[in-house]
C-alpha atoms as a PDB file:
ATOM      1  CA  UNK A   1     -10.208   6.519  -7.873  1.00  0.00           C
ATOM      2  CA  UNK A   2      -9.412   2.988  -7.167  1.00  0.00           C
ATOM      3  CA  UNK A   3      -8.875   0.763  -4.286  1.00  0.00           C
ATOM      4  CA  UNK A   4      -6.098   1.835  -1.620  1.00  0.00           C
ATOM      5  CA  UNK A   5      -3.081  -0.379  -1.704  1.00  0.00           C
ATOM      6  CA  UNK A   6      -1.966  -1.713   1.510  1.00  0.00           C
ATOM      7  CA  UNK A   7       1.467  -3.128   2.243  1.00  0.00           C
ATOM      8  CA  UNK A   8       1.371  -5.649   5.018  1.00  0.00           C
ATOM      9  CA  UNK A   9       3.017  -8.414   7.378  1.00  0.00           C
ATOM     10  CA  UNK A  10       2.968 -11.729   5.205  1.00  0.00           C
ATOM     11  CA  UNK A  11       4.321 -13.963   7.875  1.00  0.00           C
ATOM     12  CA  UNK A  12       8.029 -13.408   7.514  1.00  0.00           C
ATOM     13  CA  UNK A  13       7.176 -11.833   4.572  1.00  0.00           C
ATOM     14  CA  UNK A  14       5.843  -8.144   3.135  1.00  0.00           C
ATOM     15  CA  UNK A  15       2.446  -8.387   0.670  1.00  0.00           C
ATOM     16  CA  UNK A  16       0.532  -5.856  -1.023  1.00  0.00           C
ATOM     17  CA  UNK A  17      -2.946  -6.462  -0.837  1.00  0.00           C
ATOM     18  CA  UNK A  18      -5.862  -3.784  -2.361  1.00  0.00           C
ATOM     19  CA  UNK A  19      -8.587  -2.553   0.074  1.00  0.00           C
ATOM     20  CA  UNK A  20     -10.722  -5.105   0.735  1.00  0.00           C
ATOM     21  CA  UNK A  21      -9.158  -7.803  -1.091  1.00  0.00           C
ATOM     22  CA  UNK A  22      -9.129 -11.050   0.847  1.00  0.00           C
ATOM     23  CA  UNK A  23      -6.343 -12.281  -0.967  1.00  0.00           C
ATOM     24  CA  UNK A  24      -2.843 -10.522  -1.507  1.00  0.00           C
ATOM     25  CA  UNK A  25      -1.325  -9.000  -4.841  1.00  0.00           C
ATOM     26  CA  UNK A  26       1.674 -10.292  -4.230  1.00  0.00           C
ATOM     27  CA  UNK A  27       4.198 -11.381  -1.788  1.00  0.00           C
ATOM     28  CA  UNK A  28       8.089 -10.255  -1.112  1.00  0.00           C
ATOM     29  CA  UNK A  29      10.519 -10.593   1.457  1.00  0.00           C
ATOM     30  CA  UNK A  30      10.881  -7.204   2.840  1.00  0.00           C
ATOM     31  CA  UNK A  31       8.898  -4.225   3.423  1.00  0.00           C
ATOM     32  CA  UNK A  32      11.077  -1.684   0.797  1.00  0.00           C
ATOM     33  CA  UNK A  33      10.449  -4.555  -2.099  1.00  0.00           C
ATOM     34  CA  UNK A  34       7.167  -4.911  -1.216  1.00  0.00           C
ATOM     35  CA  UNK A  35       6.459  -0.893  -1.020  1.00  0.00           C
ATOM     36  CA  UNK A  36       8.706  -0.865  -4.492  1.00  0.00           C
ATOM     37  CA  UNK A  37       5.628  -3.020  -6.225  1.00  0.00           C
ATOM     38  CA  UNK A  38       2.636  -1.461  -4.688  1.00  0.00           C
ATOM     39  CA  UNK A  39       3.505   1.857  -5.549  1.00  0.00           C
ATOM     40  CA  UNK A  40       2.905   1.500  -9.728  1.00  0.00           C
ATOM     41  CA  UNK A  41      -0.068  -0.001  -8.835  1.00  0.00           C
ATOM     42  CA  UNK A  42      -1.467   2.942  -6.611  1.00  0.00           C
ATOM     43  CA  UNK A  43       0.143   5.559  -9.254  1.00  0.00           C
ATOM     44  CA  UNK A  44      -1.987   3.832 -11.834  1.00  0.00           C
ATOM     45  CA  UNK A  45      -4.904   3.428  -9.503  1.00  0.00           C
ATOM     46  CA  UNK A  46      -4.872   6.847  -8.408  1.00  0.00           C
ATOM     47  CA  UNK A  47      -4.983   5.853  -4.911  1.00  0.00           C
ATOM     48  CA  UNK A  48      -3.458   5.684  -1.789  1.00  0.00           C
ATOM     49  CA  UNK A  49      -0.045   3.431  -1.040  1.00  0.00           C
ATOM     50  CA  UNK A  50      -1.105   2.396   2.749  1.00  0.00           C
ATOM     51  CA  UNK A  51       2.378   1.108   4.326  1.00  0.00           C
ATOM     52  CA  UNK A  52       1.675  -0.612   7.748  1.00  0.00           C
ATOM     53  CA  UNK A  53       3.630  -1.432  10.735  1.00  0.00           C
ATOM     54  CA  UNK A  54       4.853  -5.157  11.483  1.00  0.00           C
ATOM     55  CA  UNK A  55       2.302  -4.733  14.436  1.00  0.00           C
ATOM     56  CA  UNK A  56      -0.494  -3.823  11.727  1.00  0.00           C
ATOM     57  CA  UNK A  57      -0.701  -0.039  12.586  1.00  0.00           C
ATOM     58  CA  UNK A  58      -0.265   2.234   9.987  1.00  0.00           C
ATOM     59  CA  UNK A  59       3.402   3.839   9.567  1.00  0.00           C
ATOM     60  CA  UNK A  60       2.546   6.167   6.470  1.00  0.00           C
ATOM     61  CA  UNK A  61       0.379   7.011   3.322  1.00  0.00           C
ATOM     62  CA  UNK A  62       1.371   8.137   0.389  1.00  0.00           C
ATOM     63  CA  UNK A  63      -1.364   9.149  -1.875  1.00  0.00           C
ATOM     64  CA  UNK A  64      -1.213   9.241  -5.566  1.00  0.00           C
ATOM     65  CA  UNK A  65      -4.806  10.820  -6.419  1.00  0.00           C
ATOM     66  CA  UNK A  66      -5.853  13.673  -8.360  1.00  0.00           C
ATOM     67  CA  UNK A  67      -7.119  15.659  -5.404  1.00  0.00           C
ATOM     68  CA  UNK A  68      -5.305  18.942  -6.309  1.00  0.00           C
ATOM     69  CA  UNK A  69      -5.296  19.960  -2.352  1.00  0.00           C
ATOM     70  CA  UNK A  70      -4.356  16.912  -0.464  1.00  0.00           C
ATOM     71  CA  UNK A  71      -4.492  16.984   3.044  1.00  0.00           C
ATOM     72  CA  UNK A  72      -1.761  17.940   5.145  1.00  0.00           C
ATOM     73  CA  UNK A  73      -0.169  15.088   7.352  1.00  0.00           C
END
């Protein structure tokens, strides 16, 4: 499984930055675009799309692993 994919406040932008990455994947100027180019990365990954808040909390995970029972949210 790889590394979580989180989508972020940029500034006035959206990123999407792996877990634990100091710096970002890439950058885009809203939250749908920026969801839109983590996802194929998480798919490939087999990980989880992390979509935060523009406060930082989390709003909502998709996950794209092979866990055949994924937890209920």
């Amino acid at each position: 499984m790889g590394k979580d994919q989180h989508i972020v406040p940029h500034g006035d932008d959206w990123a999407v930055r792996g877990a634990g990455n100091s710096k970002v994947t890439s950058i885009h100027p809203t939250q749908a675009a920026a969801i839109e180019a983590g996802r194929p990365i998480a798919e490939h990954q087999k990980s989880e799309l992390v979509i935060h808040r523009p406060d930082g909390r989390i709003r909502d995970k998709d996950s794209y692993g092979n866990d055949p029972f994924p937890p209920k949210g």
